[in-house]
C-alpha atoms as a PDB file:
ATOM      1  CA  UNK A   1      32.495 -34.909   6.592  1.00  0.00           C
ATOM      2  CA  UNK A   2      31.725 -38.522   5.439  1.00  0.00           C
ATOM      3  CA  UNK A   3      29.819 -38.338   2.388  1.00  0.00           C
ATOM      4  CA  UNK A   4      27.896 -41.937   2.099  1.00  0.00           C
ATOM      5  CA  UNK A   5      26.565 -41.437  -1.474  1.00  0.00           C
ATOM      6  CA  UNK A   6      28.564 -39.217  -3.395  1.00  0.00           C
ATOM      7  CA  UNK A   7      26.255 -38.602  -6.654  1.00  0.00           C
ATOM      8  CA  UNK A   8      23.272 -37.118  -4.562  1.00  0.00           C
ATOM      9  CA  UNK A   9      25.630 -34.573  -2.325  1.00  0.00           C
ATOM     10  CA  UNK A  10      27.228 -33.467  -5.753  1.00  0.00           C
ATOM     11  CA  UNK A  11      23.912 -33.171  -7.199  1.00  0.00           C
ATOM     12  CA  UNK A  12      22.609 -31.508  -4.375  1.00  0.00           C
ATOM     13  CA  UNK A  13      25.508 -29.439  -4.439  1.00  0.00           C
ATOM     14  CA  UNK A  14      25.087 -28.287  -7.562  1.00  0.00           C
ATOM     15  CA  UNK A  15      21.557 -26.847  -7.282  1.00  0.00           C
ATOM     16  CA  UNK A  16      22.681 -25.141  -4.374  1.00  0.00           C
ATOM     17  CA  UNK A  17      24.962 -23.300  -5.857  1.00  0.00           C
ATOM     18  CA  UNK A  18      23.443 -22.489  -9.005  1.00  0.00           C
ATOM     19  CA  UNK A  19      20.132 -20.985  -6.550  1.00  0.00           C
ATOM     20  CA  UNK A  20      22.894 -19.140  -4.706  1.00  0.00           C
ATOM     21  CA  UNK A  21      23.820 -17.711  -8.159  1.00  0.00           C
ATOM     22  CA  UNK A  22      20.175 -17.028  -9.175  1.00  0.00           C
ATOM     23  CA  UNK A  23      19.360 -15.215  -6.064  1.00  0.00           C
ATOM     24  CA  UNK A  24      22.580 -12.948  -6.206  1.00  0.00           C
ATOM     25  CA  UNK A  25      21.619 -11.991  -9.761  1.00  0.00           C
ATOM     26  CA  UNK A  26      18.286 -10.567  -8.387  1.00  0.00           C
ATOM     27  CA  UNK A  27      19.844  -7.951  -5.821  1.00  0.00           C
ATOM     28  CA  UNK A  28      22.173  -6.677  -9.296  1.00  0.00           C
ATOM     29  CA  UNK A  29      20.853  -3.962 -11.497  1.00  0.00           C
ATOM     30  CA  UNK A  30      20.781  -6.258 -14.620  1.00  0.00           C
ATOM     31  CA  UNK A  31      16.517  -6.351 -14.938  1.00  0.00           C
ATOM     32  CA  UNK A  32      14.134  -4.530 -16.408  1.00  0.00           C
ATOM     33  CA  UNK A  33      14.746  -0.988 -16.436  1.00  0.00           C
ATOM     34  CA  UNK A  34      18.204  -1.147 -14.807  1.00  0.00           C
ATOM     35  CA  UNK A  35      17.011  -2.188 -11.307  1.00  0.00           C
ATOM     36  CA  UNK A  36      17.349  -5.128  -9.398  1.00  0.00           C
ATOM     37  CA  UNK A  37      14.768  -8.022  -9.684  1.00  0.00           C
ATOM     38  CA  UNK A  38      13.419  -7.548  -6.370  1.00  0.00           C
ATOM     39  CA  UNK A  39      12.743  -4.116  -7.010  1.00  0.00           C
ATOM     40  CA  UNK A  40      11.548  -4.738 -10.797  1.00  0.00           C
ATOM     41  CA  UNK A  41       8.842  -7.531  -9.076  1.00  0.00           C
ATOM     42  CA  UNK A  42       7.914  -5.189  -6.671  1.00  0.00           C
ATOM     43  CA  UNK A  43       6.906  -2.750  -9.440  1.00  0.00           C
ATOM     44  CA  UNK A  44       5.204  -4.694 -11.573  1.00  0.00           C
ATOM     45  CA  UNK A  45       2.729  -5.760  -8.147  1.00  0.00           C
ATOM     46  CA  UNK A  46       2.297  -1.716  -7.423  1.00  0.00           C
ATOM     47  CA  UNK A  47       1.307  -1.368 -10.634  1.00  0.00           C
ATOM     48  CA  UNK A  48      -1.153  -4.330 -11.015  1.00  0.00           C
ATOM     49  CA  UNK A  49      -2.476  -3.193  -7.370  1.00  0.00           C
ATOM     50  CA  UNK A  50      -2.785   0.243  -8.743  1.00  0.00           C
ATOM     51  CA  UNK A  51      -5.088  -1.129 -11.689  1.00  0.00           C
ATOM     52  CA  UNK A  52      -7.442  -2.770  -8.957  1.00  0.00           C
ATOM     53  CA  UNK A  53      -7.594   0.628  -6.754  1.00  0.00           C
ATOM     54  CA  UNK A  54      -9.831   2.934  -8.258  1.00  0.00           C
ATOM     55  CA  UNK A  55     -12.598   2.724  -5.812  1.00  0.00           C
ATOM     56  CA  UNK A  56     -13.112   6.890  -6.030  1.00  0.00           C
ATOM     57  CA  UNK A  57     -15.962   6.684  -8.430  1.00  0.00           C
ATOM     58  CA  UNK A  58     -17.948   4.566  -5.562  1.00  0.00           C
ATOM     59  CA  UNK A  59     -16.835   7.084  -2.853  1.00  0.00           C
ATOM     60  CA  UNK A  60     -18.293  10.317  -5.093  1.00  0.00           C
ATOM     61  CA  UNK A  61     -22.256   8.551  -5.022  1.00  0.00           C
ATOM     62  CA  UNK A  62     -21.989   8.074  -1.294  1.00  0.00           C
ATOM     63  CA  UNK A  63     -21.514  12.227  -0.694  1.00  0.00           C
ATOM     64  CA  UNK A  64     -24.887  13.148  -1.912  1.00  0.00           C
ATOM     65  CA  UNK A  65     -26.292  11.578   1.141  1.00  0.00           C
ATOM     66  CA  UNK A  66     -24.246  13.787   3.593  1.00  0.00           C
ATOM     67  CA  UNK A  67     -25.196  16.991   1.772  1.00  0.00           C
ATOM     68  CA  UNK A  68     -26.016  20.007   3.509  1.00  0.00           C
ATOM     69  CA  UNK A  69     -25.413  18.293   6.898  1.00  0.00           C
ATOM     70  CA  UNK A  70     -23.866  20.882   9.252  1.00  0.00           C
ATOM     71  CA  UNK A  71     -21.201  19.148  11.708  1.00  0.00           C
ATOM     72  CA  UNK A  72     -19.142  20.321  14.437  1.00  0.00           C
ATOM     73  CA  UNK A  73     -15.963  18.663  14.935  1.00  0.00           C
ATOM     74  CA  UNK A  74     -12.845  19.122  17.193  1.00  0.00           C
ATOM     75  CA  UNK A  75      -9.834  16.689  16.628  1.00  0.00           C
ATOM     76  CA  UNK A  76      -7.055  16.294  18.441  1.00  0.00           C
ATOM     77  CA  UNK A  77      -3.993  15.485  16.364  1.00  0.00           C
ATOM     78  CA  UNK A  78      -1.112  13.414  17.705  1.00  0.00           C
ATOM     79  CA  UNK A  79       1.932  14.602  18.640  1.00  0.00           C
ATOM     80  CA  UNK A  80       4.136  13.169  15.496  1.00  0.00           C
ATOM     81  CA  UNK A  81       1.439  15.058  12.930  1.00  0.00           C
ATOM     82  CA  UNK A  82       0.840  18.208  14.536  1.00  0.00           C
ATOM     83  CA  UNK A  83       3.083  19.895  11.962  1.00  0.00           C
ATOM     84  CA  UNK A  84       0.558  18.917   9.399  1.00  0.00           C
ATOM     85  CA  UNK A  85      -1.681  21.257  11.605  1.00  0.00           C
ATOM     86  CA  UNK A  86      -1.377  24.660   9.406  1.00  0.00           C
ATOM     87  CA  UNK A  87      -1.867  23.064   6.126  1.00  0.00           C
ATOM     88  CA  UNK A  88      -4.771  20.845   7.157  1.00  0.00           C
ATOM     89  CA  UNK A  89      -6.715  24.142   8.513  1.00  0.00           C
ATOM     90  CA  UNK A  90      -5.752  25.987   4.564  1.00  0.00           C
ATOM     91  CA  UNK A  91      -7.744  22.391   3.391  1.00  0.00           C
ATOM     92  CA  UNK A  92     -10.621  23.482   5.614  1.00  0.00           C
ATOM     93  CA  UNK A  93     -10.878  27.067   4.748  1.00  0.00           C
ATOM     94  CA  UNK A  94     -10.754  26.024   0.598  1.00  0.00           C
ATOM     95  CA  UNK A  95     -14.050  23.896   1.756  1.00  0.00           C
ATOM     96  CA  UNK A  96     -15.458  26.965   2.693  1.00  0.00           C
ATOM     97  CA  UNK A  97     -16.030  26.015   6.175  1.00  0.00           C
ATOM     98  CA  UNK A  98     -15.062  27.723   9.559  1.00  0.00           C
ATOM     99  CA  UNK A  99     -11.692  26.449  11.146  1.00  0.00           C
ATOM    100  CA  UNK A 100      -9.441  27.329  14.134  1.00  0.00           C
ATOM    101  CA  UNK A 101      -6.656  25.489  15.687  1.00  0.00           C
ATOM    102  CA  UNK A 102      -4.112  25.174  18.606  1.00  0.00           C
ATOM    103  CA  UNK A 103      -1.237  23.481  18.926  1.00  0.00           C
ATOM    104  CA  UNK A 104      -2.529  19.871  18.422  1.00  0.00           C
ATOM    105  CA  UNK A 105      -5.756  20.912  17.764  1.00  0.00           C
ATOM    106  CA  UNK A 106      -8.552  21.645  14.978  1.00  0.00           C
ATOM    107  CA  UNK A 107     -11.812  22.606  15.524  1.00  0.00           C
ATOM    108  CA  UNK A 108     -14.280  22.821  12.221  1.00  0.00           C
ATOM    109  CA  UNK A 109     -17.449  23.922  11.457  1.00  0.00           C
ATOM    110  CA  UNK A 110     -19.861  23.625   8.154  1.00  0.00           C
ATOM    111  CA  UNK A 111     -21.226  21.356   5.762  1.00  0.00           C
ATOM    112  CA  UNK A 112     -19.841  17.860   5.710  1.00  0.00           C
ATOM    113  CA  UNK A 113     -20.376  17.188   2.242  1.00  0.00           C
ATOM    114  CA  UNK A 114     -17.882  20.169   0.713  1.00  0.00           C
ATOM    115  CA  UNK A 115     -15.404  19.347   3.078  1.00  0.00           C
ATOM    116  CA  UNK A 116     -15.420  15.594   1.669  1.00  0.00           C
ATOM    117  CA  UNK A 117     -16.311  16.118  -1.802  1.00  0.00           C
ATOM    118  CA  UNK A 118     -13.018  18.665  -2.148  1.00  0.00           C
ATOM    119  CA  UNK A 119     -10.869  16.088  -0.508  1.00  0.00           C
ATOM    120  CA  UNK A 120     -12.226  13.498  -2.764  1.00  0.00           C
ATOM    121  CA  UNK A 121     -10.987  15.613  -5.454  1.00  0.00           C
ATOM    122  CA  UNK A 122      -8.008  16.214  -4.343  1.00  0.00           C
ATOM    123  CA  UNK A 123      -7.694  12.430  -3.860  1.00  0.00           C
ATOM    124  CA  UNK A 124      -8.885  11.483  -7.901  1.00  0.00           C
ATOM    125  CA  UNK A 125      -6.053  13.934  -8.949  1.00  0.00           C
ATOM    126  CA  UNK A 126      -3.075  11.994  -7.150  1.00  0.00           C
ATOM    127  CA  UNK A 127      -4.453   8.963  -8.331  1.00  0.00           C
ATOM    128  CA  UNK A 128      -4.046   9.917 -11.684  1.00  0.00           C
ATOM    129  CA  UNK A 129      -1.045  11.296 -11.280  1.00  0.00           C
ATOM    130  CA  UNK A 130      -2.112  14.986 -11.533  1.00  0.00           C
ATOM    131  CA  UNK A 131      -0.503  16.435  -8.413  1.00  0.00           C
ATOM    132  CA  UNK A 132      -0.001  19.727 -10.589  1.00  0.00           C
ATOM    133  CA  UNK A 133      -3.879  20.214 -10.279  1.00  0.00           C
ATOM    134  CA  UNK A 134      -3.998  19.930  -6.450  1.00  0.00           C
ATOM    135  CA  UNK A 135      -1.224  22.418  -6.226  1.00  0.00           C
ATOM    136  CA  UNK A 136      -3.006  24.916  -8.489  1.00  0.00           C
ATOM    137  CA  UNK A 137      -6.419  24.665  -6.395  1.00  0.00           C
ATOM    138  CA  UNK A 138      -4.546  25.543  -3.415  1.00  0.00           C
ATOM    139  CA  UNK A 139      -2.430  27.760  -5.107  1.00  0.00           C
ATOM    140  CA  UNK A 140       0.936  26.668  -3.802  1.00  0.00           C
ATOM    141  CA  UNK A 141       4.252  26.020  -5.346  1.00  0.00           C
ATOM    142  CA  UNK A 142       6.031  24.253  -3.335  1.00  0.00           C
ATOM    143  CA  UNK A 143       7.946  20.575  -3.657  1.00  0.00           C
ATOM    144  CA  UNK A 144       5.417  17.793  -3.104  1.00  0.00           C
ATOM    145  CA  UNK A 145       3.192  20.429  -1.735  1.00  0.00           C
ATOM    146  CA  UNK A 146       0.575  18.115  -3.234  1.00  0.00           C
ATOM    147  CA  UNK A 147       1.522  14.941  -0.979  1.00  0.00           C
ATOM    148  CA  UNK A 148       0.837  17.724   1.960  1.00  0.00           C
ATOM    149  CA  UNK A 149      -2.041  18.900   1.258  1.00  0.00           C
ATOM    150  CA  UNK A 150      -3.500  14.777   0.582  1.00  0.00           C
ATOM    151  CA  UNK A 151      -1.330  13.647   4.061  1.00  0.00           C
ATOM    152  CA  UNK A 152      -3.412  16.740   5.666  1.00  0.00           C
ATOM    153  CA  UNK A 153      -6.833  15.379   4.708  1.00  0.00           C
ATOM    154  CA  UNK A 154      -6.409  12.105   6.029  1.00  0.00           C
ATOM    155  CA  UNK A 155      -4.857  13.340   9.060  1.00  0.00           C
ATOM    156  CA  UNK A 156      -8.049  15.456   9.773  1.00  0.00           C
ATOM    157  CA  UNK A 157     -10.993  13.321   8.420  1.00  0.00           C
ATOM    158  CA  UNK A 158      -9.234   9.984  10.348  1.00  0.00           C
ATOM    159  CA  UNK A 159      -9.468  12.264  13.817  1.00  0.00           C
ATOM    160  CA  UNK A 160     -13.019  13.264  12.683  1.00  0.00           C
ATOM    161  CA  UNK A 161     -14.203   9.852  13.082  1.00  0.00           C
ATOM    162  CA  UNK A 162     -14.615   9.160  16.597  1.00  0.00           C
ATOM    163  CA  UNK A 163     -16.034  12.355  17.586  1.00  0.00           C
ATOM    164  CA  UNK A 164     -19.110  12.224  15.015  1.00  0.00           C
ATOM    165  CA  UNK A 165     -19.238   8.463  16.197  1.00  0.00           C
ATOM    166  CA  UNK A 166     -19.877  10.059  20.185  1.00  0.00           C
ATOM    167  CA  UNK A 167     -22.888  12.235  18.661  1.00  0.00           C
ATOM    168  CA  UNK A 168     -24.247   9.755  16.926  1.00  0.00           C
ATOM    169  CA  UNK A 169     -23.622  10.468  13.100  1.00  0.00           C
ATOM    170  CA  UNK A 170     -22.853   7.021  13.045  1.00  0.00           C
ATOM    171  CA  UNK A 171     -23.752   6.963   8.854  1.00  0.00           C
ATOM    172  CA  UNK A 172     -21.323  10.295   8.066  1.00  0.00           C
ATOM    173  CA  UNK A 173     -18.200   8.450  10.511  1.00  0.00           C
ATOM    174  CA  UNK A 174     -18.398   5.801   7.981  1.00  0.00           C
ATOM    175  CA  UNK A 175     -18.496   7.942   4.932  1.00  0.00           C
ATOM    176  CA  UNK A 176     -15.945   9.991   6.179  1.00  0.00           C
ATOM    177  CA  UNK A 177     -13.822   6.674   7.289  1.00  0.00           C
ATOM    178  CA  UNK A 178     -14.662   5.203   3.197  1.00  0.00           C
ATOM    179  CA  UNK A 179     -13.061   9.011   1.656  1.00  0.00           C
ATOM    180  CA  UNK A 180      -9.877   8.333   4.018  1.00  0.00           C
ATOM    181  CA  UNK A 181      -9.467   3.909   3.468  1.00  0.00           C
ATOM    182  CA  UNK A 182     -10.635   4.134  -0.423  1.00  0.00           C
ATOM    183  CA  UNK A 183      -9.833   7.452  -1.623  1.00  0.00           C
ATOM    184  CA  UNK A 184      -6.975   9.285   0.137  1.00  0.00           C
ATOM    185  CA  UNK A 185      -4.765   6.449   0.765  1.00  0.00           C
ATOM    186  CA  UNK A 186      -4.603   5.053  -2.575  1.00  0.00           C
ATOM    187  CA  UNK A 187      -4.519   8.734  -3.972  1.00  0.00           C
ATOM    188  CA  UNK A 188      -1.774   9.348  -2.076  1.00  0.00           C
ATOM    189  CA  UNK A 189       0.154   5.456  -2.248  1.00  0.00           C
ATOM    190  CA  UNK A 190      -0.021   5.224  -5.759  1.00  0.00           C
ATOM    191  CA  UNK A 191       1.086   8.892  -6.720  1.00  0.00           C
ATOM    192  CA  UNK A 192       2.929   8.713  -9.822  1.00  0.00           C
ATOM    193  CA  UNK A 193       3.055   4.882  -9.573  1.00  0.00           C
ATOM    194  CA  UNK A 194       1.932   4.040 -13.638  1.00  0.00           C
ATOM    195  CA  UNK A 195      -1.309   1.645 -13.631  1.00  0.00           C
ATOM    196  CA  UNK A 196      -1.790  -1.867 -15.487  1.00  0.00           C
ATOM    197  CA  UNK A 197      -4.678  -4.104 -15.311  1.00  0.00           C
ATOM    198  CA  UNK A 198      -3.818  -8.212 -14.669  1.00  0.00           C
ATOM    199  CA  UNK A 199      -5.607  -8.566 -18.184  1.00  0.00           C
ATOM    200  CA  UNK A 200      -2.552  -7.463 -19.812  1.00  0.00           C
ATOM    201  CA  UNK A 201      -0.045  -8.767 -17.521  1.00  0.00           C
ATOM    202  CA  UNK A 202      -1.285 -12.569 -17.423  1.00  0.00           C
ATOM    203  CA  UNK A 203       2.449 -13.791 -19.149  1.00  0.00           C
ATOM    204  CA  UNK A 204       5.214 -11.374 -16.576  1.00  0.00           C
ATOM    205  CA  UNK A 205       2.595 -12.694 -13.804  1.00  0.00           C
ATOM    206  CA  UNK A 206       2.410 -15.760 -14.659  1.00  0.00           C
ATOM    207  CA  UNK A 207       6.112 -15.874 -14.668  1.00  0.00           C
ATOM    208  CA  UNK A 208       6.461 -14.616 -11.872  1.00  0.00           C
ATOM    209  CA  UNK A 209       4.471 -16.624  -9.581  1.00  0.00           C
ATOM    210  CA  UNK A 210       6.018 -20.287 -11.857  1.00  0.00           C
ATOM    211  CA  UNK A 211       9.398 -18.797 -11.073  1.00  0.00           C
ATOM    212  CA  UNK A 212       8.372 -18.369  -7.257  1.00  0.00           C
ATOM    213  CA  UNK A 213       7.066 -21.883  -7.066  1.00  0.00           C
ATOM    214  CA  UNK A 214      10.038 -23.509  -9.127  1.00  0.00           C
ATOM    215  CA  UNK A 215      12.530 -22.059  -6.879  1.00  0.00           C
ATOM    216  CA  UNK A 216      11.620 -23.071  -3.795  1.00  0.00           C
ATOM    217  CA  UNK A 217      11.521 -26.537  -4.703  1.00  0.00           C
ATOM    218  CA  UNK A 218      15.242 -25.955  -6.200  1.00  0.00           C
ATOM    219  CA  UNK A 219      16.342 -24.325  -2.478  1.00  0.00           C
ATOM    220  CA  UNK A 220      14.013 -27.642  -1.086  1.00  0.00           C
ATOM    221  CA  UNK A 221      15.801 -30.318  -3.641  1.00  0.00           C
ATOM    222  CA  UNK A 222      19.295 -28.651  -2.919  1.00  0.00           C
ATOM    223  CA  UNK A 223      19.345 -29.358   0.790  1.00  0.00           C
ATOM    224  CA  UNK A 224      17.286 -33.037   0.558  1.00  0.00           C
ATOM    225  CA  UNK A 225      19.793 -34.081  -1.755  1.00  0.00           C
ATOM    226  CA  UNK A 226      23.392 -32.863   0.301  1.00  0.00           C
ATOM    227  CA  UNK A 227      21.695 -34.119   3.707  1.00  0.00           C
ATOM    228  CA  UNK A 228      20.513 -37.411   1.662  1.00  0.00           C
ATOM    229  CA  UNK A 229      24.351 -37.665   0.205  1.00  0.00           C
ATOM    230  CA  UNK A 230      25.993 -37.381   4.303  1.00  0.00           C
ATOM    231  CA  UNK A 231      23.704 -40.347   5.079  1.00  0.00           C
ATOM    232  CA  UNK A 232      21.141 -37.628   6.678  1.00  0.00           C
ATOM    233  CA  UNK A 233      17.292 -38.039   5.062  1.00  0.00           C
ATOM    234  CA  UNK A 234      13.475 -38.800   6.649  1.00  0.00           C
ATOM    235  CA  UNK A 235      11.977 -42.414   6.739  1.00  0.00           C
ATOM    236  CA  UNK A 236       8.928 -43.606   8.542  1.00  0.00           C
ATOM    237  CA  UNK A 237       9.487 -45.473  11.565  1.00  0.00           C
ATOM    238  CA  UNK A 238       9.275 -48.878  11.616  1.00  0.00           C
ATOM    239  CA  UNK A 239       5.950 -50.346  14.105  1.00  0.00           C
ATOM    240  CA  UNK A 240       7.133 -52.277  16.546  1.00  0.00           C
ATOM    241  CA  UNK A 241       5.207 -55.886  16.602  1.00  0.00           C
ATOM    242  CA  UNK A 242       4.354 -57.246  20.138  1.00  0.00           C
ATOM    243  CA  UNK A 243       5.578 -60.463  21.159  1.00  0.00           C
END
């Protein structure tokens, strides 16, 4: 390899391997808590995306307007969640409504509004980390019982939309479709994931995202400066003048 200006490629060099260095430190165990700095960034984001999530308070003042509307629903489950079948029809019957099933099947009957305000519930608890309460209002015992019973829900209510959309309870498909997007699933995807606010996580943010920006530019400077050192870099074109 002819090297036509030896200080750059060195230079160059040199900040390549020192961000080779950097970026094998992150996949060790050597941050935070023990873990690797991947996994210790990734953390810190659930956390601060956990702080933003809590839109269950604005779900709870839409169910008054579905109350005491009667709804008849059949949804077909698909094929991979069919074992969530049983359990889903248990959620029913603690609503108080009527319920039967086949075997990727349930069929429902009763008032809209307990059968959304339990899940609801259900959904508050895992958000704050109170899975122990689900399990007791169900009373079940089992291992992560809780994430069943919250996977159940949004299996049922997400098949529920489409058939109150084809008679025309256009208004409850979209509360039902709000408990499911901003209740259930962050219940459930932040269970036991601890909660901080970006208010008191400007300086590990801040970090974060100066870090981010500083080394890409050392990855960007490390490779200008070897390619510039082997003769190899960009320069505009000369404009050819016209006789």
């Amino acid at each position: 390899m002819l090297i036509v200006n030896k200080k750059l490629f060195i230079r160059g060099a040199l900040l390549f391997v020192s961000f080779a260095c950097v970026l094998a430190s992150l996949f060790m165990p050597i941050w935070g808590s023990g873990e690797n700095g991947l996994n210790e960034a990734d953390d810190l984001f659930n956390r601060l995306s956990k702080g933003s999530s809590y839109f269950i308070p604005g779900v709870q003042k839409d169910l008054p307007t579905v109350e005491g509307k009667i709804v008849n629903v059949t949804v077909k489950v698909k094929e991979g969640d069919v074992k969530f079948i049983p359990r889903a029809v248990e959620n029913m019957k603690k609503a108080g409504v009527d319920v039967s099933s086949t075997e990727n099947t349930i069929t429902y009957s009763g008032d809209l509004s307990k059968i959304l305000t339990l899940a609801v519930q259900d959904a508050d608890d895992m958000f704050k980390d109170n899975g122990q309460a689900v399990k007791d209002r169900y009373g079940v015992t089992e291992p992560d019982a809780e994430k069943l019973i919250t996977k159940a829900w949004w299996i049922v209510l997400e098949g529920s939309i489409k058939p109150l959309q084809k008679q025309k309870l256009i208004a409850e498909a979209k509360i039902v479709g709000n408990v499911n997007k901003r209740a259930l699933e962050p219940g459930y995807n932040f269970y036991k994931i601890p909660s901080k606010k970006v208010a008191d996580s400007v300086l590990p943010l801040a970090g974060l995202l100066i870090f981010y920006v500083v080394y890409t530019m050392w990855y960007g400077y490390a490779i200008f400066d070897m390619f510039a050192g082997i003769g190899l870099s960009m320069s505009k074109s000369k404009v050819k003048k016209e006789v």
